[in-house]
C-alpha atoms as a PDB file:
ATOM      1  CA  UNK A   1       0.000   0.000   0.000  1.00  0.00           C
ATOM      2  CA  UNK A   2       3.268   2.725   0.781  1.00  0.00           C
ATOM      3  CA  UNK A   3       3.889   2.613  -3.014  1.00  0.00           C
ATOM      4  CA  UNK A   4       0.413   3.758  -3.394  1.00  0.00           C
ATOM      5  CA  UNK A   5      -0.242   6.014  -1.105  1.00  0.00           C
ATOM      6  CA  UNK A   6       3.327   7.578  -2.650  1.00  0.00           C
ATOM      7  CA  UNK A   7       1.626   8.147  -5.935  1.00  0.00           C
ATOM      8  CA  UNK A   8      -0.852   9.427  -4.570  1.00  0.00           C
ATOM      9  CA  UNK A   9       1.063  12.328  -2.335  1.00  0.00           C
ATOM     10  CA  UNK A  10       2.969  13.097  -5.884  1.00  0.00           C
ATOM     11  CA  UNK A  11      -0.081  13.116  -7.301  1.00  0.00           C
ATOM     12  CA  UNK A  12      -1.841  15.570  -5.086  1.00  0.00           C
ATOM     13  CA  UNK A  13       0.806  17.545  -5.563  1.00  0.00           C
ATOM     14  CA  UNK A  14       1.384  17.522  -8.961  1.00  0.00           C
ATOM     15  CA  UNK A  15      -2.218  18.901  -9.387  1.00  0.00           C
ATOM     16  CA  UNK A  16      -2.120  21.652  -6.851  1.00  0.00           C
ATOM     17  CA  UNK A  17       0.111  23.531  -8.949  1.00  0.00           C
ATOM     18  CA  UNK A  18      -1.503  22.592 -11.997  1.00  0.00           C
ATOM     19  CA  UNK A  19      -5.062  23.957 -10.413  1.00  0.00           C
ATOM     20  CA  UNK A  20      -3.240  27.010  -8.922  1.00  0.00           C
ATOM     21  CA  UNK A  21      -1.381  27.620 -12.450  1.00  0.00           C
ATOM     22  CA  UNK A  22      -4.634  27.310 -14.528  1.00  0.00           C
ATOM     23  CA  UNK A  23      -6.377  29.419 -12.434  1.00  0.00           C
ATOM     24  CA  UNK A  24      -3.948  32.444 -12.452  1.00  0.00           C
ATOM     25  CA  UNK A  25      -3.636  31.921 -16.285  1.00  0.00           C
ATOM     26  CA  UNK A  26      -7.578  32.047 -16.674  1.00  0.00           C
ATOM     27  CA  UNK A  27      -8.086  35.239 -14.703  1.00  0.00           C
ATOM     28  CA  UNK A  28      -4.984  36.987 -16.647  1.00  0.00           C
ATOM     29  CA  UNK A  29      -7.507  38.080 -19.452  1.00  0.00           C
ATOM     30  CA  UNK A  30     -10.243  39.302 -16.322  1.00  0.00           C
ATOM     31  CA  UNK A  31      -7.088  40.893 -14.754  1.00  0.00           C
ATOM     32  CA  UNK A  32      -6.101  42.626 -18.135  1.00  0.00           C
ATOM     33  CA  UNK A  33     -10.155  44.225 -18.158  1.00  0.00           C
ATOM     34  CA  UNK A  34     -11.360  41.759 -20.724  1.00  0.00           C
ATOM     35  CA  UNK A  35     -14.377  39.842 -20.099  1.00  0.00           C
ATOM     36  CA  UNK A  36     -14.394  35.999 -20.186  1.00  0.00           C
ATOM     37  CA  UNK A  37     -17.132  34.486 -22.093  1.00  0.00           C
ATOM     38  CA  UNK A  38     -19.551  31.965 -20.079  1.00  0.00           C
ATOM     39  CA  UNK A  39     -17.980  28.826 -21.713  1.00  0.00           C
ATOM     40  CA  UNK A  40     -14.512  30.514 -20.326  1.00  0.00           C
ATOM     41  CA  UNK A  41     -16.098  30.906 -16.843  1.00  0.00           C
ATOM     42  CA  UNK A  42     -17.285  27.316 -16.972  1.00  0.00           C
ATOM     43  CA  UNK A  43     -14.129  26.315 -17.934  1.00  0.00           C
ATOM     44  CA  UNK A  44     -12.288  28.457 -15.555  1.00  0.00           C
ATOM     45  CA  UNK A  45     -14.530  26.954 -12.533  1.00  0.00           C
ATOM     46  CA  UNK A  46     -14.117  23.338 -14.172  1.00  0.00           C
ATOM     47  CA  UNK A  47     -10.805  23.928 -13.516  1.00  0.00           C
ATOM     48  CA  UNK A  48     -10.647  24.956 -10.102  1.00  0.00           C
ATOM     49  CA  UNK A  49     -13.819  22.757  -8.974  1.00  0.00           C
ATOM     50  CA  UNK A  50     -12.492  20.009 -10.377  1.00  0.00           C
ATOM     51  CA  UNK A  51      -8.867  20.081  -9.322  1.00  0.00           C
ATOM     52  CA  UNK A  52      -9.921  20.447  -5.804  1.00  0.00           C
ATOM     53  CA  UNK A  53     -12.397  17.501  -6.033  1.00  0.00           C
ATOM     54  CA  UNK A  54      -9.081  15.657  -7.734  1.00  0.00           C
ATOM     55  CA  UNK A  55      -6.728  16.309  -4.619  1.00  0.00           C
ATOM     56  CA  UNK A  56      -9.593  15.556  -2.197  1.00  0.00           C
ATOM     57  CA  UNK A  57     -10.068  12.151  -4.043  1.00  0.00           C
ATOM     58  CA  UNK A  58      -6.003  12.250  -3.912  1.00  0.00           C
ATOM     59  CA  UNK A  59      -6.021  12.572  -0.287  1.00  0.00           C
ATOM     60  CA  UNK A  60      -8.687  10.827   1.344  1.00  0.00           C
ATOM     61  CA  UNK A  61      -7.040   7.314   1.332  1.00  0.00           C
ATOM     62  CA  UNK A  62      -3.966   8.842   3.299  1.00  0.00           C
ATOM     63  CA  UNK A  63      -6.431   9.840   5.681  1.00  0.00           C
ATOM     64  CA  UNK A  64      -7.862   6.902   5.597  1.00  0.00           C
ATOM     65  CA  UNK A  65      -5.049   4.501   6.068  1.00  0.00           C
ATOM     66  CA  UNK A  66      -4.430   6.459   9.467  1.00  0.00           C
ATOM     67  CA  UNK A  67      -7.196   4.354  10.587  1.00  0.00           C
ATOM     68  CA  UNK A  68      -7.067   1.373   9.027  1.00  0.00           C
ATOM     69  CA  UNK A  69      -4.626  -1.048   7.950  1.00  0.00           C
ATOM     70  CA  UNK A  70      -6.317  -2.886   5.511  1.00  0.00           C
ATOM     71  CA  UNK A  71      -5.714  -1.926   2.245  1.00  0.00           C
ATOM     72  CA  UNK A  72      -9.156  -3.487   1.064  1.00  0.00           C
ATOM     73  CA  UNK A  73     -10.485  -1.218   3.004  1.00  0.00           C
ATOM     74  CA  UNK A  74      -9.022   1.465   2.056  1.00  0.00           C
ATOM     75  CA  UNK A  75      -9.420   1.068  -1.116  1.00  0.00           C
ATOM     76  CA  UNK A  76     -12.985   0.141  -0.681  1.00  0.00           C
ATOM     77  CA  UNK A  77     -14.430   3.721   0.907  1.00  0.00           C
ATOM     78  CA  UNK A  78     -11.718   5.438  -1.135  1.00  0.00           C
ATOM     79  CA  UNK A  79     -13.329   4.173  -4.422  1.00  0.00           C
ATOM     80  CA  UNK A  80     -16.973   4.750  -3.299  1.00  0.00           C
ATOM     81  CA  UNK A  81     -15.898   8.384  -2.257  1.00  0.00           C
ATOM     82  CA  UNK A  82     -14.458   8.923  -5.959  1.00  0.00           C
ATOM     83  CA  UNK A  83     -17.242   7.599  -7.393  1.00  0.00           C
ATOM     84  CA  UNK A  84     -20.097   9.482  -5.650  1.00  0.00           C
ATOM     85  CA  UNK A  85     -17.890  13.171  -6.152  1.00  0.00           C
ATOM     86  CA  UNK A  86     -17.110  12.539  -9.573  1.00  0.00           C
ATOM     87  CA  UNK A  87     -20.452  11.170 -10.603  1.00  0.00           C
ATOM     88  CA  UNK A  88     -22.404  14.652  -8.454  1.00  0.00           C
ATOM     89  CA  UNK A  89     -19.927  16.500 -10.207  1.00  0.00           C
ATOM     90  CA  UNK A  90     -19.993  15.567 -14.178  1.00  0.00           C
ATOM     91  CA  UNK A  91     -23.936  15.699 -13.513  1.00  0.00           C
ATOM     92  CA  UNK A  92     -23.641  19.258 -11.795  1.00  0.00           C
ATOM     93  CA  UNK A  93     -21.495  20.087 -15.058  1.00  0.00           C
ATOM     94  CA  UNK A  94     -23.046  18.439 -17.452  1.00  0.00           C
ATOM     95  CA  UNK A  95     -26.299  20.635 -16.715  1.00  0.00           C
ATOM     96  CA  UNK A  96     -24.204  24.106 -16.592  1.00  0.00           C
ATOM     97  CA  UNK A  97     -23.151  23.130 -19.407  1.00  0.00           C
ATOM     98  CA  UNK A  98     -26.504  22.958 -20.723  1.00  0.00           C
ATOM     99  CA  UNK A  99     -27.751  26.296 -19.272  1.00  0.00           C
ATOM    100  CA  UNK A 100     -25.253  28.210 -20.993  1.00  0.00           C
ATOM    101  CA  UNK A 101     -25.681  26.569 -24.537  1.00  0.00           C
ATOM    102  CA  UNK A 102     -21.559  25.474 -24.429  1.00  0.00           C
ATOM    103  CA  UNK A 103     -19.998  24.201 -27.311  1.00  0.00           C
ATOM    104  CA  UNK A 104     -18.576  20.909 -27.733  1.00  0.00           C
ATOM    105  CA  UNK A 105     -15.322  20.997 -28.856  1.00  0.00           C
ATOM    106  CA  UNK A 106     -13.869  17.388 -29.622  1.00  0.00           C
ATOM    107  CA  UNK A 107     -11.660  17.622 -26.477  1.00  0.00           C
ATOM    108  CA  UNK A 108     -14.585  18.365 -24.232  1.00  0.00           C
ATOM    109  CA  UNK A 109     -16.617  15.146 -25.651  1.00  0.00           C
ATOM    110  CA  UNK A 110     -13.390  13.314 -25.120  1.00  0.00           C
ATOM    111  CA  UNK A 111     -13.272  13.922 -21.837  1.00  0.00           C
ATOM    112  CA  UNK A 112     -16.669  13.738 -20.859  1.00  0.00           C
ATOM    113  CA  UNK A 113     -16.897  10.128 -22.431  1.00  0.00           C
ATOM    114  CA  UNK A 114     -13.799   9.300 -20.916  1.00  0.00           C
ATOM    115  CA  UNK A 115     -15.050  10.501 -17.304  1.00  0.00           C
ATOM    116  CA  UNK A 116     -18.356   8.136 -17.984  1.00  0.00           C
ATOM    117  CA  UNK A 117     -16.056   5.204 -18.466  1.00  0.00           C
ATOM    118  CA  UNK A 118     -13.959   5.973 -15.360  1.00  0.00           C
ATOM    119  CA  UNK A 119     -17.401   5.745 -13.387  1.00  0.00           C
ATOM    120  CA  UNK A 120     -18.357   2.703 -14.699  1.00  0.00           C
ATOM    121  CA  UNK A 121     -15.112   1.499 -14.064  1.00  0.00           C
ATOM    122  CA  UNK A 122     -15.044   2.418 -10.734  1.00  0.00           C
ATOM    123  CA  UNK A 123     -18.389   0.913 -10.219  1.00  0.00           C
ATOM    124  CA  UNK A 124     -17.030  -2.329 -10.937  1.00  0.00           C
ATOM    125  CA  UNK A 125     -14.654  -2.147  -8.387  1.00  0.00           C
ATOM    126  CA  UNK A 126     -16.228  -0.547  -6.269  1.00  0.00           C
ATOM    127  CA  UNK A 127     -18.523  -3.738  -6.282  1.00  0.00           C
ATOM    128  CA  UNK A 128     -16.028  -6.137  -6.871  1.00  0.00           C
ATOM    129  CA  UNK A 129     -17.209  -6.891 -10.455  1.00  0.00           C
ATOM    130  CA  UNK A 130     -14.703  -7.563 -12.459  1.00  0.00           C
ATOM    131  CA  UNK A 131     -12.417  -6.229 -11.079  1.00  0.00           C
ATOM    132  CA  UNK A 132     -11.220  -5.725  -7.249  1.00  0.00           C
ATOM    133  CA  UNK A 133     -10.960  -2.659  -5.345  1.00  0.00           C
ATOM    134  CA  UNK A 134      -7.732  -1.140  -4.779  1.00  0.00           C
ATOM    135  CA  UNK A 135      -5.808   1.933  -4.534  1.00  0.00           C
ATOM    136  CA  UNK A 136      -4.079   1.435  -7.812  1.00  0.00           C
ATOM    137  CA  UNK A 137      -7.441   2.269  -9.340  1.00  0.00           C
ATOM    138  CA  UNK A 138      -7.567   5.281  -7.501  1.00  0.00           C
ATOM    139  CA  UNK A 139      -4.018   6.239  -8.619  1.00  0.00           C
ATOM    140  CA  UNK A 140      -4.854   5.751 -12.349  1.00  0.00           C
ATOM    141  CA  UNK A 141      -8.140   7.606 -12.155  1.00  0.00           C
ATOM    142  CA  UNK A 142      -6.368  10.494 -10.605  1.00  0.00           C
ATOM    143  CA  UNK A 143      -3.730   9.973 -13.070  1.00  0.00           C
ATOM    144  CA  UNK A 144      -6.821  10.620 -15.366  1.00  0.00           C
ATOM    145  CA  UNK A 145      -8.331  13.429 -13.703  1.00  0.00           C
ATOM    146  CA  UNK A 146      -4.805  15.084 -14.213  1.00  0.00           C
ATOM    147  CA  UNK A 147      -4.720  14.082 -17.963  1.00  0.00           C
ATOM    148  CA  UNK A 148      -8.274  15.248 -18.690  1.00  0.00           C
ATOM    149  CA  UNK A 149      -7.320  18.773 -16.916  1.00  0.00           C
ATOM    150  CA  UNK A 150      -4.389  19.227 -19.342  1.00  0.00           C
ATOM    151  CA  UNK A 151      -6.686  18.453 -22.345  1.00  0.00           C
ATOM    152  CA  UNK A 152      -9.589  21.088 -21.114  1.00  0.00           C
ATOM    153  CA  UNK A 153      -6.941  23.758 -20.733  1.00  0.00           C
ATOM    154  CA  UNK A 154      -5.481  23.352 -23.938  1.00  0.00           C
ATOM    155  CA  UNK A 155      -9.160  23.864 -24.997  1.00  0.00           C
ATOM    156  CA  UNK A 156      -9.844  26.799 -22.719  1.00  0.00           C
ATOM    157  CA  UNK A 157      -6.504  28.420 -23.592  1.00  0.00           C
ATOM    158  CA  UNK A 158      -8.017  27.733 -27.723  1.00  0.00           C
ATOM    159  CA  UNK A 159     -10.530  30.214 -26.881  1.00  0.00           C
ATOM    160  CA  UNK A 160      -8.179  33.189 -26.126  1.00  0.00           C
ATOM    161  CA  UNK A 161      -6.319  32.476 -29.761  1.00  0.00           C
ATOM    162  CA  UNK A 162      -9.477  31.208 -31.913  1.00  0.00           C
ATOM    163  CA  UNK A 163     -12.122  34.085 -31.182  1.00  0.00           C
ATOM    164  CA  UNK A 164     -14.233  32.098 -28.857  1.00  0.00           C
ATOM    165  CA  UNK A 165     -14.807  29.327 -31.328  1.00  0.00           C
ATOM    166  CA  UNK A 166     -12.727  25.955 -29.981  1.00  0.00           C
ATOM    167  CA  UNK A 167     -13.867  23.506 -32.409  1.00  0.00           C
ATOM    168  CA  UNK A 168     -12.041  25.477 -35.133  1.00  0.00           C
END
């Protein structure tokens, strides 16, 4: 479980400074007296929300293994946690998304059907279908989380360059 629990710490960190660098680079054009769009505001609070959810999801088997041993265990609460955030989460998006009329770039759908695999996947383990619970699930879906971050900000950071039109 240490080897785990060591990604995981890296991890946590690792997307700290990736929240705390998005977020300074998406308020640069507020700072600078432009406007952001709404899909840029969604975007910019996808970031932040999301990131924070990510390091929470990061954390709470450290916390966890204070108190317990058992790695099953651990793994067990850690992977219902994830998947009751994430899945509140992507539905809480999913329907700003909706009230604002946002596009769909490619890398948006991408993600979003990536993040619907991730929850069934951690369904599965989760209830021990298929496959077993266990931190290393945790790690890769953070790994993920991380991944799908990078791939939004390249799209947000489209928007400043492409006149508000990201599918271009």
């Amino acid at each position: 479980m240490e080897t785990n629990l060591d990604t995981l710490t890296v991890l946590a960190e690792v997307t700290i400074a990736f929240v705390a660098f998005a977020a300074i680079v998406a308020t640069l054009r507020r700072t600078f007296g432009e406007q952001l769009s709404p899909f840029q505001r969604l975007l910019t609070r996808w970031f932040i929300e999301t990131g924070m959810l990510t390091v929470s999801i990061q954390l709470l088997p450290l916390v966890l293994a204070g108190f317990w041993q058992n790695e099953l265990t651990v793994a067990r609460y850690s992977i219902f946690y994830t998947l009751i955030v994430s899945l509140a989460y992507l539905i809480h998006y999913i329907r700003r998304r909706i009230i604002i009329k946002a596009p769909t770039p490619l890398a948006s759908l991408l993600v979003m059907i990536g993040s619907a695999i991730w929850l069934l996947v951690l369904a599965m383990a989760g209830a021990g279908i298929v496959l077993q619970p266990s931190l290393a699930i945790v790690v890769a879906y953070s790994f993920w989380l991380l991944l799908s971050g990078a791939i939004i900000f390249v799209t947000f950071l489209a928007t400043f360059v492409f006149d508000e039109d990201p599918s271009a």
